[in-house]
N, C-alpha and C. Protein backbone atom coordinates (compact mmCIF):
# COMPACT_ATOMS: atom_id res chain seq x y z
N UNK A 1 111.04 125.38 56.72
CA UNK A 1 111.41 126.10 55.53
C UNK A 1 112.63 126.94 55.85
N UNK A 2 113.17 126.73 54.72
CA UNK A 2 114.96 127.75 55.00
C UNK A 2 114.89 128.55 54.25
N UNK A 3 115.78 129.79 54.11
CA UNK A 3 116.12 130.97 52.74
C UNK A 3 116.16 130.00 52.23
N UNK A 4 116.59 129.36 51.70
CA UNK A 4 117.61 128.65 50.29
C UNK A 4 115.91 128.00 49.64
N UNK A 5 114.65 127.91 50.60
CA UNK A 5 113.92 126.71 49.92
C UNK A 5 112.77 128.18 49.19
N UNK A 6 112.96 129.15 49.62
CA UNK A 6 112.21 130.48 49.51
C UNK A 6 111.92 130.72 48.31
N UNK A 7 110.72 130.97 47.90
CA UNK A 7 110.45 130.76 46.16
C UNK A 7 110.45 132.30 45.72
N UNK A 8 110.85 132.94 44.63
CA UNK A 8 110.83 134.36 44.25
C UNK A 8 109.52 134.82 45.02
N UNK A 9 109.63 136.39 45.96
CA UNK A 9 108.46 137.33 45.70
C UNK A 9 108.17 136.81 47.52
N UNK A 10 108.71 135.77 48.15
CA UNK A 10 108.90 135.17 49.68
C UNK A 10 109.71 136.32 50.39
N UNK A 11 110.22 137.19 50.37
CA UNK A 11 111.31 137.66 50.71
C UNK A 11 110.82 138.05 52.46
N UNK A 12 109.87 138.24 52.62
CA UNK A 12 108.99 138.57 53.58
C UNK A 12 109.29 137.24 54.35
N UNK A 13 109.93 135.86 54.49
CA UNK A 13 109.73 135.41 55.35
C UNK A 13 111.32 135.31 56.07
N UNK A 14 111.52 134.84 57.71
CA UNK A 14 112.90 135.33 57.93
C UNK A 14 112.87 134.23 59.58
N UNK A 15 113.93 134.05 59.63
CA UNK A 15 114.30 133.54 60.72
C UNK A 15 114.30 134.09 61.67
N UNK A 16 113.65 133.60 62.72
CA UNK A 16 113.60 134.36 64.13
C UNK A 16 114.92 134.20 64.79
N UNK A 17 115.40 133.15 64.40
CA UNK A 17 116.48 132.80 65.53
C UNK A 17 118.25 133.31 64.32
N UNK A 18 118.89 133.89 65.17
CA UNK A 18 120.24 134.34 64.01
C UNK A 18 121.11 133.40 64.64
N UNK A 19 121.40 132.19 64.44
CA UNK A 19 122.59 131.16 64.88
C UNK A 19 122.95 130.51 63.53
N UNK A 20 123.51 129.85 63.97
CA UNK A 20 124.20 129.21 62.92
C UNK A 20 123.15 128.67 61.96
N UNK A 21 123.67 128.68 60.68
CA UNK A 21 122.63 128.19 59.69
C UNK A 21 122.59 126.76 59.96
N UNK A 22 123.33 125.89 60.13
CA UNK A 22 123.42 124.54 60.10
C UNK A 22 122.65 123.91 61.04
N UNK A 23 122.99 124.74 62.33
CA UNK A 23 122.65 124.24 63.43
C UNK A 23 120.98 124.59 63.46
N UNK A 24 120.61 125.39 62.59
CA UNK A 24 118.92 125.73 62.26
C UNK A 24 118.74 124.30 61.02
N UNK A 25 119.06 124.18 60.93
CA UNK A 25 118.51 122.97 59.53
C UNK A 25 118.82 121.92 60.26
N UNK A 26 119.71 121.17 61.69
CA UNK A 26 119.64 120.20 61.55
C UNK A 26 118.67 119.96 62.83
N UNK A 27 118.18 121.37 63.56
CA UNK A 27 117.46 121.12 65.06
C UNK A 27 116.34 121.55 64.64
N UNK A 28 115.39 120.69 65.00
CA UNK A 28 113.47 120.96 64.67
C UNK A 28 113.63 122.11 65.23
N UNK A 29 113.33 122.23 66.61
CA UNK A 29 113.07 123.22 67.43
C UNK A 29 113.62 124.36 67.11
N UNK A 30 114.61 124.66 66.52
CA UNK A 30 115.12 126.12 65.97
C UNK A 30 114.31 126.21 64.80
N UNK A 31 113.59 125.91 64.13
CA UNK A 31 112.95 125.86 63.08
C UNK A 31 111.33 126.75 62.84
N UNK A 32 111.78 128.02 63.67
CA UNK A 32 110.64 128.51 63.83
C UNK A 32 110.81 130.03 63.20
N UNK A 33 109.50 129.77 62.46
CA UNK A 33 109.60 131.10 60.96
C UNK A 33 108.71 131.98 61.35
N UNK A 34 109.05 133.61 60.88
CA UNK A 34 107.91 134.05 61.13
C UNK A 34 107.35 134.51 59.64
N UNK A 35 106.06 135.09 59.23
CA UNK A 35 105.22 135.57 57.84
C UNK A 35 104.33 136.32 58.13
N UNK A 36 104.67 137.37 57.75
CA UNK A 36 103.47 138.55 57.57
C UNK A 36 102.38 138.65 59.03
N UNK A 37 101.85 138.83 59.60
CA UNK A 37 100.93 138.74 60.55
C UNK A 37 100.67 137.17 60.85
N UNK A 38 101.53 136.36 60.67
CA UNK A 38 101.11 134.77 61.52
C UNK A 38 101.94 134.50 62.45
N UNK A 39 102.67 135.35 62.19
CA UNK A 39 103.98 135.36 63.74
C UNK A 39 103.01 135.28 64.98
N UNK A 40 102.35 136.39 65.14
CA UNK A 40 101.48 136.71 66.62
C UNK A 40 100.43 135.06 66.32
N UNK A 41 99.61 134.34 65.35
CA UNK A 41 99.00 133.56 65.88
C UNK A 41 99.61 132.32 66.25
N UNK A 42 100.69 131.99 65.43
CA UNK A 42 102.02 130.84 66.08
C UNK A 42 102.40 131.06 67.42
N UNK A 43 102.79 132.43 68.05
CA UNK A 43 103.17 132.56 68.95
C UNK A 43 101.60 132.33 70.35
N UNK A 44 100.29 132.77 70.35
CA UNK A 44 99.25 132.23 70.81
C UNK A 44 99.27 130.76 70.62
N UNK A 45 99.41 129.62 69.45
CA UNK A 45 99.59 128.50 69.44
C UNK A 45 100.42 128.25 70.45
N UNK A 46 101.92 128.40 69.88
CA UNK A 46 102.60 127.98 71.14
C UNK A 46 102.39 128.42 72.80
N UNK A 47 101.97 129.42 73.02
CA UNK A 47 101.88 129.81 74.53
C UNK A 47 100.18 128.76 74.73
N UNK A 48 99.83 128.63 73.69
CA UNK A 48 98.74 127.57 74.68
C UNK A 48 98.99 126.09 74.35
N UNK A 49 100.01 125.65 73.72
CA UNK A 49 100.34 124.47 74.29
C UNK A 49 101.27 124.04 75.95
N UNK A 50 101.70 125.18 75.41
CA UNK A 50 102.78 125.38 77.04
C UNK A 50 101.95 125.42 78.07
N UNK A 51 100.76 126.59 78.10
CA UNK A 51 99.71 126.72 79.01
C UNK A 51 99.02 125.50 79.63
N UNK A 52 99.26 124.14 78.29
CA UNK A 52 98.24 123.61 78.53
C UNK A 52 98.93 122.46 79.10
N UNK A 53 100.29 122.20 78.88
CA UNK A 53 101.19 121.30 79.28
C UNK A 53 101.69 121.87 80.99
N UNK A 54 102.25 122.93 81.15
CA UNK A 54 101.83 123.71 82.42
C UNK A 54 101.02 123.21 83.91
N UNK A 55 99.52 123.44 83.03
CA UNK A 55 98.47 123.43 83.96
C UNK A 55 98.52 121.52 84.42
N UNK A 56 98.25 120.53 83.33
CA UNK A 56 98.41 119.85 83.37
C UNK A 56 99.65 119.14 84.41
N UNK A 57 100.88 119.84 83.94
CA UNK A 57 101.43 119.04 85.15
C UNK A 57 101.28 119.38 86.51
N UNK A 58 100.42 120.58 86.85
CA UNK A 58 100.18 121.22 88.34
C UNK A 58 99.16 119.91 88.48
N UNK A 59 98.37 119.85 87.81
CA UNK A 59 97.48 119.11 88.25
C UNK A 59 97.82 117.97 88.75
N UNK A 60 98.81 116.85 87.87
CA UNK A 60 99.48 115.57 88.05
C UNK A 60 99.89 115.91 89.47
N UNK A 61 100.86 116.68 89.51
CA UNK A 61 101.69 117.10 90.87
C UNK A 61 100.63 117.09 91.71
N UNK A 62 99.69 118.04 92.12
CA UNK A 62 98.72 118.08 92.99
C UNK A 62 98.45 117.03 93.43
N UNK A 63 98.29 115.74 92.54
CA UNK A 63 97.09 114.86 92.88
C UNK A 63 98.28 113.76 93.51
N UNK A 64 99.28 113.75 92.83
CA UNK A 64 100.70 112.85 93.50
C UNK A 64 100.64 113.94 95.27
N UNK A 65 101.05 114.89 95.66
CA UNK A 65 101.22 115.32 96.38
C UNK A 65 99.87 115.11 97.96
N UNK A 66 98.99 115.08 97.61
CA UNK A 66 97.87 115.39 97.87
C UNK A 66 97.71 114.48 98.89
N UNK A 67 96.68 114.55 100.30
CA UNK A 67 96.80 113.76 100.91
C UNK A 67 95.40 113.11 100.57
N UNK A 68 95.68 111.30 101.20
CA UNK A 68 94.80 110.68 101.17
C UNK A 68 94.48 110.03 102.58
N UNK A 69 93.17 109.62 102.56
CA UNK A 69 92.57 108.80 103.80
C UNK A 69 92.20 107.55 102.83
N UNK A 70 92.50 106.34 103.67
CA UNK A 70 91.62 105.16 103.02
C UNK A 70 90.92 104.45 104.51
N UNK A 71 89.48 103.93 103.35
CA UNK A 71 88.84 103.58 105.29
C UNK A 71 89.47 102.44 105.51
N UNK A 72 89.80 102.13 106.58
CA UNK A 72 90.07 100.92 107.26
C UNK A 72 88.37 99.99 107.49
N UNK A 73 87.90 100.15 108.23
CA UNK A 73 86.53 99.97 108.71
C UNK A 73 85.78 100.86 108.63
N UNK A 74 84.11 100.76 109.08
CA UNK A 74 82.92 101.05 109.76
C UNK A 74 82.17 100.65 109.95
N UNK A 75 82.02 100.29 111.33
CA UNK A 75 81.24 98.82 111.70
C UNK A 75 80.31 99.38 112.93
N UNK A 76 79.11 98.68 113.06
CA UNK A 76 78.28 99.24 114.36
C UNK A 76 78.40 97.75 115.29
N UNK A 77 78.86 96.79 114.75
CA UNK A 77 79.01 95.30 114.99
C UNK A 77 80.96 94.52 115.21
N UNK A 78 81.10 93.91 116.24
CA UNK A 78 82.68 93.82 115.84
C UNK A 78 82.51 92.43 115.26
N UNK A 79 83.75 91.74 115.02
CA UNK A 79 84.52 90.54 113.91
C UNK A 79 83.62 89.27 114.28
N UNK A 80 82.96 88.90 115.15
CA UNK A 80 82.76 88.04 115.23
C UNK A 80 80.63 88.23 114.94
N UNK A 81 80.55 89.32 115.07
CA UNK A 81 78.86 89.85 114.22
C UNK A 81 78.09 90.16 115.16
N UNK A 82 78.81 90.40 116.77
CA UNK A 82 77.97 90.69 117.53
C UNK A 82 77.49 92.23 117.64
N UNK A 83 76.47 92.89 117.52
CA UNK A 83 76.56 94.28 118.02
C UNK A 83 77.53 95.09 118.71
N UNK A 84 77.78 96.10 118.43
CA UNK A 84 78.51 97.18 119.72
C UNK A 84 77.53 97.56 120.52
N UNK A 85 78.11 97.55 121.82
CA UNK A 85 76.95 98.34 122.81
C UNK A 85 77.22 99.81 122.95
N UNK A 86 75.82 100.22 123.37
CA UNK A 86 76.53 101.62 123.52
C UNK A 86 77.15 101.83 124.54
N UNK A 87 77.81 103.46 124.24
CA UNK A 87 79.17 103.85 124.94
C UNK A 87 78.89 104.11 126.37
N UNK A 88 79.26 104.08 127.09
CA UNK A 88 79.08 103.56 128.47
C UNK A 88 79.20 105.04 129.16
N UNK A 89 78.55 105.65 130.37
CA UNK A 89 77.92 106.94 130.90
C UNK A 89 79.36 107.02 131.57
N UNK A 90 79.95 108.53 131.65
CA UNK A 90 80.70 108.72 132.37
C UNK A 90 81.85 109.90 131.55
N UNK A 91 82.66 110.01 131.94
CA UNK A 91 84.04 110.37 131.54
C UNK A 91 84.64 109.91 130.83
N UNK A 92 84.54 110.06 129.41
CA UNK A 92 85.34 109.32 128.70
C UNK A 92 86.49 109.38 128.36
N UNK A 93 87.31 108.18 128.14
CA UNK A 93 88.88 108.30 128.44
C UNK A 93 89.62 107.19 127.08
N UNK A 94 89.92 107.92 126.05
CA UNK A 94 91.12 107.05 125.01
C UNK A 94 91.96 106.76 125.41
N UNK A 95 92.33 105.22 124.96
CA UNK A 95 93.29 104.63 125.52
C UNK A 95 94.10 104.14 124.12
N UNK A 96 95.64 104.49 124.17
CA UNK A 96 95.34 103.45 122.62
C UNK A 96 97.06 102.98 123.24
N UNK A 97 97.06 101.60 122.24
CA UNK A 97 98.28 100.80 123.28
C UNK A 97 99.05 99.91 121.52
N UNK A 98 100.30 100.24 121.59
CA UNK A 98 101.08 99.22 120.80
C UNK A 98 101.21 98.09 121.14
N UNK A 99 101.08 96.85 120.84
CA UNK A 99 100.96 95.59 121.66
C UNK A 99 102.34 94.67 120.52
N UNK A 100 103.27 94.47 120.88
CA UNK A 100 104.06 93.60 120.28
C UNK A 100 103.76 92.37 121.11
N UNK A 101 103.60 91.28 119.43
CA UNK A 101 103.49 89.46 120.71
C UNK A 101 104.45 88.62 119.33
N UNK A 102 105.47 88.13 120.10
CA UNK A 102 106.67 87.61 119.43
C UNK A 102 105.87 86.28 118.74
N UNK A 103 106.77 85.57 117.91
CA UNK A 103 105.83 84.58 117.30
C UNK A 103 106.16 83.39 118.25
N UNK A 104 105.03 82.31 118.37
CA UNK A 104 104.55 81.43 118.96
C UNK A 104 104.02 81.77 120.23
N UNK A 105 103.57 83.03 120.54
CA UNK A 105 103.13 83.54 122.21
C UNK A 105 101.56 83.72 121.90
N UNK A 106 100.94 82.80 122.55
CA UNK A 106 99.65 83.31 123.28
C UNK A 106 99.10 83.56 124.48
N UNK A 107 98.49 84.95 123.92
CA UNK A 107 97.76 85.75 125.02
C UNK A 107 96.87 84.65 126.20
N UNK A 108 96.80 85.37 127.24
CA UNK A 108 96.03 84.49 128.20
C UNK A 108 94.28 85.08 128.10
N UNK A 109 93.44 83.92 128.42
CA UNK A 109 91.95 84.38 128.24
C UNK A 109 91.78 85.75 128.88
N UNK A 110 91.27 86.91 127.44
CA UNK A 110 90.74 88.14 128.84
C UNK A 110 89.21 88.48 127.81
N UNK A 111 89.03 89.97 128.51
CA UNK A 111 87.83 90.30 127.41
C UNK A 111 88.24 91.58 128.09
N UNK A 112 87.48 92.59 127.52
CA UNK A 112 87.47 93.91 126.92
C UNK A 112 85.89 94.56 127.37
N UNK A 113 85.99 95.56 128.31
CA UNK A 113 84.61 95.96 129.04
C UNK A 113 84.02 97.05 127.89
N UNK A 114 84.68 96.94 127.18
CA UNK A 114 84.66 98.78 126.03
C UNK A 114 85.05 98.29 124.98
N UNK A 115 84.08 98.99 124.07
CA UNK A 115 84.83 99.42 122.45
C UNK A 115 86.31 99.13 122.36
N UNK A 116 86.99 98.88 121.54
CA UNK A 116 88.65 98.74 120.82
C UNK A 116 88.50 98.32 119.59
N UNK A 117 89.09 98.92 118.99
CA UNK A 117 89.54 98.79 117.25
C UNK A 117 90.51 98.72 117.39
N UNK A 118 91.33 98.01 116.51
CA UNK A 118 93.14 98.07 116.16
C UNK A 118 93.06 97.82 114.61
N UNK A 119 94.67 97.79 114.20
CA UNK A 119 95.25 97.70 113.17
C UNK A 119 96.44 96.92 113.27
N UNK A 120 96.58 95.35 112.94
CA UNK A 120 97.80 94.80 112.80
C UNK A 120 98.75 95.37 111.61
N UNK A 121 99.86 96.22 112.23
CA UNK A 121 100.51 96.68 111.94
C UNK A 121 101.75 95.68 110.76
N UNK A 122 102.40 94.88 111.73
CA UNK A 122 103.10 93.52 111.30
C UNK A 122 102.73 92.27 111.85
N UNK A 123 102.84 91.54 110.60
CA UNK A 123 102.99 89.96 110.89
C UNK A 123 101.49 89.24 111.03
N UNK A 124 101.64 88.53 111.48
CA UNK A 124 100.36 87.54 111.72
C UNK A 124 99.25 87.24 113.06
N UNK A 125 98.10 87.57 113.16
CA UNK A 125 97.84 87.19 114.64
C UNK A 125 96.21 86.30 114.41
N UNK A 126 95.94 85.75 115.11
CA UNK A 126 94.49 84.78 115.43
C UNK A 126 94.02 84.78 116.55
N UNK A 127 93.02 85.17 116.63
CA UNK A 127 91.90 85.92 117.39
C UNK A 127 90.86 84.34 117.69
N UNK A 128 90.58 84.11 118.89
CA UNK A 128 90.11 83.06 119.18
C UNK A 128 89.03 83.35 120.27
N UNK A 129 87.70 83.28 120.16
CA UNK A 129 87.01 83.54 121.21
C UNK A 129 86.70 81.84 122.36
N UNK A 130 86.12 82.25 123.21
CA UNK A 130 85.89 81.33 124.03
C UNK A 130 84.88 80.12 123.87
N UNK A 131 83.86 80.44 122.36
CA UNK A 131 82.88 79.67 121.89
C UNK A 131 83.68 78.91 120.27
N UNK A 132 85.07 79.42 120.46
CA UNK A 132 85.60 78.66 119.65
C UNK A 132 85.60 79.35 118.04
N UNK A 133 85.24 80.71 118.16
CA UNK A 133 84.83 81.74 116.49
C UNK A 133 86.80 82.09 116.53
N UNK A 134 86.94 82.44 115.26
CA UNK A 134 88.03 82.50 114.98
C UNK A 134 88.33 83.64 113.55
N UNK A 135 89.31 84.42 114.25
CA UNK A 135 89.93 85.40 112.74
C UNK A 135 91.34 85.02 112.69
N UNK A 136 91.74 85.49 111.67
CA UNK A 136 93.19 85.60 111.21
C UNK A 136 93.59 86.84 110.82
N UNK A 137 94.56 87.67 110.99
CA UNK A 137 94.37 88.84 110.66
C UNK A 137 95.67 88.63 109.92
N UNK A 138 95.94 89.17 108.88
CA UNK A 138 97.57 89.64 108.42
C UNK A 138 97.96 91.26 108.60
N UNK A 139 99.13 91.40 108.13
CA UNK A 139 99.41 93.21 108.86
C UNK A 139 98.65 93.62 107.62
N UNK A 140 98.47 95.32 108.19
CA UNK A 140 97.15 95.91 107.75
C UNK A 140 95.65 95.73 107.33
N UNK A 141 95.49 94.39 108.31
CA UNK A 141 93.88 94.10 108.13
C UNK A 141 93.18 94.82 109.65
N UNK A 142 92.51 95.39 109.49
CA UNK A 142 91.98 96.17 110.90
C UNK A 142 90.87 94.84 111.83
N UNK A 143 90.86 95.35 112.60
CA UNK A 143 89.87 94.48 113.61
C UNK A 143 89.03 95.49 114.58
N UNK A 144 87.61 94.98 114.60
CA UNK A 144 86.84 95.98 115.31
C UNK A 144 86.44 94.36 116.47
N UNK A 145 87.44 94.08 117.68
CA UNK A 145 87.39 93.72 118.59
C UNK A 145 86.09 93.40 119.61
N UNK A 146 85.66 92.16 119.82
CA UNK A 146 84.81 91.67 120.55
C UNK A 146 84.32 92.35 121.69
N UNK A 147 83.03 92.71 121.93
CA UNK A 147 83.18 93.50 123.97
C UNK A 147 82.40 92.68 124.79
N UNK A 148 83.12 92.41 125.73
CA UNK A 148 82.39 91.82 127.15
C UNK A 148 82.06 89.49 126.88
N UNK A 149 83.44 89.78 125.83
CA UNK A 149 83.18 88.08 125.17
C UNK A 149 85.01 87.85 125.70
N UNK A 150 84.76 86.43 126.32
CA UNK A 150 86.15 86.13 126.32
C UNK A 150 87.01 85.65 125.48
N UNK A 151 88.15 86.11 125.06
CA UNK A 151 88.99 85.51 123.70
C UNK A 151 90.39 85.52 123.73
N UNK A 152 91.16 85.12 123.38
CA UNK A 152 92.69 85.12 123.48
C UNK A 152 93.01 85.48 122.03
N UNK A 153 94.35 86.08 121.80
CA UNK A 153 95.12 86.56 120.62
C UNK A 153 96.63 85.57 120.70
N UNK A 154 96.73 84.81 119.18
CA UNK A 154 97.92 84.10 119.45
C UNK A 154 98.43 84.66 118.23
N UNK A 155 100.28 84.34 118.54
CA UNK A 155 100.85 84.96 117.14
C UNK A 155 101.43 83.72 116.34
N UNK A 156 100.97 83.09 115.26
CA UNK A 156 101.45 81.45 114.79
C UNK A 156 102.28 81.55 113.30
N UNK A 157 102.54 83.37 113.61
CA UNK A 157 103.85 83.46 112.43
C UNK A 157 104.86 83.28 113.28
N UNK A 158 106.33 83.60 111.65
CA UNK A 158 107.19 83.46 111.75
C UNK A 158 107.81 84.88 112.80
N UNK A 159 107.23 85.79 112.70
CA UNK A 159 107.59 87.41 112.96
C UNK A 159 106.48 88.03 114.26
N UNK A 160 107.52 88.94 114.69
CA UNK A 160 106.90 89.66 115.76
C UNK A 160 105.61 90.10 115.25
N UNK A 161 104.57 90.11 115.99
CA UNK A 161 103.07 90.93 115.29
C UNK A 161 102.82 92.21 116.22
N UNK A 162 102.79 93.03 115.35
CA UNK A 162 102.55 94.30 116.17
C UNK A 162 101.16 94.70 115.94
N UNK A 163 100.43 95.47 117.05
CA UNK A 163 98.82 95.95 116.75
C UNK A 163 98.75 97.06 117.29
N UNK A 164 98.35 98.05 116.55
CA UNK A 164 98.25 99.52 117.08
C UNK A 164 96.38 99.14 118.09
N UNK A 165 95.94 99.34 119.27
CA UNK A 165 95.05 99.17 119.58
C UNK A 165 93.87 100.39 119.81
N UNK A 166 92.88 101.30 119.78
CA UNK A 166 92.21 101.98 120.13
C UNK A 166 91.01 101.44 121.16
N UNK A 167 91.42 102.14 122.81
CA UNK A 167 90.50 101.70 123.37
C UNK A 167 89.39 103.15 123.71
N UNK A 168 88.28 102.94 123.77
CA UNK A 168 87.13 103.99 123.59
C UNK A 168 86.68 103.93 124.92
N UNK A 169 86.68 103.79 126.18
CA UNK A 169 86.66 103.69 127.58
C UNK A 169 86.30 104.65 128.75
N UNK A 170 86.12 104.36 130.02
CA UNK A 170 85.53 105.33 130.45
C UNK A 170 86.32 105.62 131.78
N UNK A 171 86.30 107.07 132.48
CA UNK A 171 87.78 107.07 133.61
C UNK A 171 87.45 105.84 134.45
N UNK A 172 88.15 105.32 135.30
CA UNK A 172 88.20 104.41 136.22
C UNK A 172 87.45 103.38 136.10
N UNK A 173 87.46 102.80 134.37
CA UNK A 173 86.80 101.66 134.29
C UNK A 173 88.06 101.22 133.27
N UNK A 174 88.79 99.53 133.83
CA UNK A 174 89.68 98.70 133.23
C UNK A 174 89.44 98.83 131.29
N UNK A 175 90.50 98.70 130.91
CA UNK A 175 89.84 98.31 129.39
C UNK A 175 89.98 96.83 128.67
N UNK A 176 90.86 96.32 130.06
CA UNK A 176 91.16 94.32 129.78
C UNK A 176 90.81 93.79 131.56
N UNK A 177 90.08 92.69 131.33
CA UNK A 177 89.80 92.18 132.55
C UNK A 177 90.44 90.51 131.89
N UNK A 178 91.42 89.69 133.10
CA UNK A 178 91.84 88.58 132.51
C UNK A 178 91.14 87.54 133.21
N UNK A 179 91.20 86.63 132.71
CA UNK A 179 90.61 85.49 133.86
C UNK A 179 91.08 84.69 134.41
């Protein structure tokens, strides 16, 4: 509503904003009137849409910002369905090892006296035990690793395969024995 649309006995209503007349008739947003005591509840309207647009984007932000965990695994059993044994008496000692294997290289027969989990990081790898069981892993598929079973790891991509490894081990006990 403008002066000009103001019907006799209106005189009471008035522009908040003093700019240009034109530039009030042709922009919504300058278009804000005040009347008799509804000024203060327009102005509560507007401060709680703002409030509410506000809070809202803290929240969006928060939840963009925010950190996450996703599980990889949890297994009491590794890839091929055999049990884990338990953790072995002593001093225990983490071992954890980046293993790059270029493509067409396979590992020579070993096994693993301890727990190891990994994460193929990149590329492709196949997991071959000695009774002939078999995985394929692509990057970011985790592996909860065979113990005390003999198996070889080959890489039959195109690309280097990288594996972040976690070994769970004990002091002065190997965590690869080869054959």
């Amino acid at each position: 509503m403008f002066p000009e649309d103001l019907a006799p006995g209106d005189e009471d209503w008035v522009l908040t904003d003093d700019r240009n007349e034109n530039r009030l008739k042709s922009n919504f947003f300058y278009r804000i009137i005040k009347h008799k005591g509804k000024d203060q509840k327009m102005k509560k309207i507007i401060f709680g849409i703002c409030f509410v647009f506000l809070f809202s984007s803290n929240v969006l932000a928060a939840e963009v910002n925010a950190a996450h965990a996703d599980l990889l695994t949890k297994k009491s059993f590794s890839w091929d369905g055999s049990p884990l044994p338990y953790y072995a008496k002593g001093t225990p000692e983490i071992t954890i090892l980046r293993i790059k294997i270029p493509p067409g290289v396979q590992l020579s027969l070993h096994k693993h006296p301890v727990i190891n989990v990994g994460v193929l990081l990149n590329g492709e790898l196949t997991v071959v035990t000695e009774d002939n069981r078999i995985l394929h892993l692509e990057a970011g598929d985790p592996i909860v690793e065979v113990v005390d079973k003999w198996h070889y790891g080959k890489n039959e991509g195109n690309e280097t395969a990288e594996i972040i490894v976690f070994y769970a081990g004990v002091q002065d006990t190997p965590i690869t024995i080869e054959k």
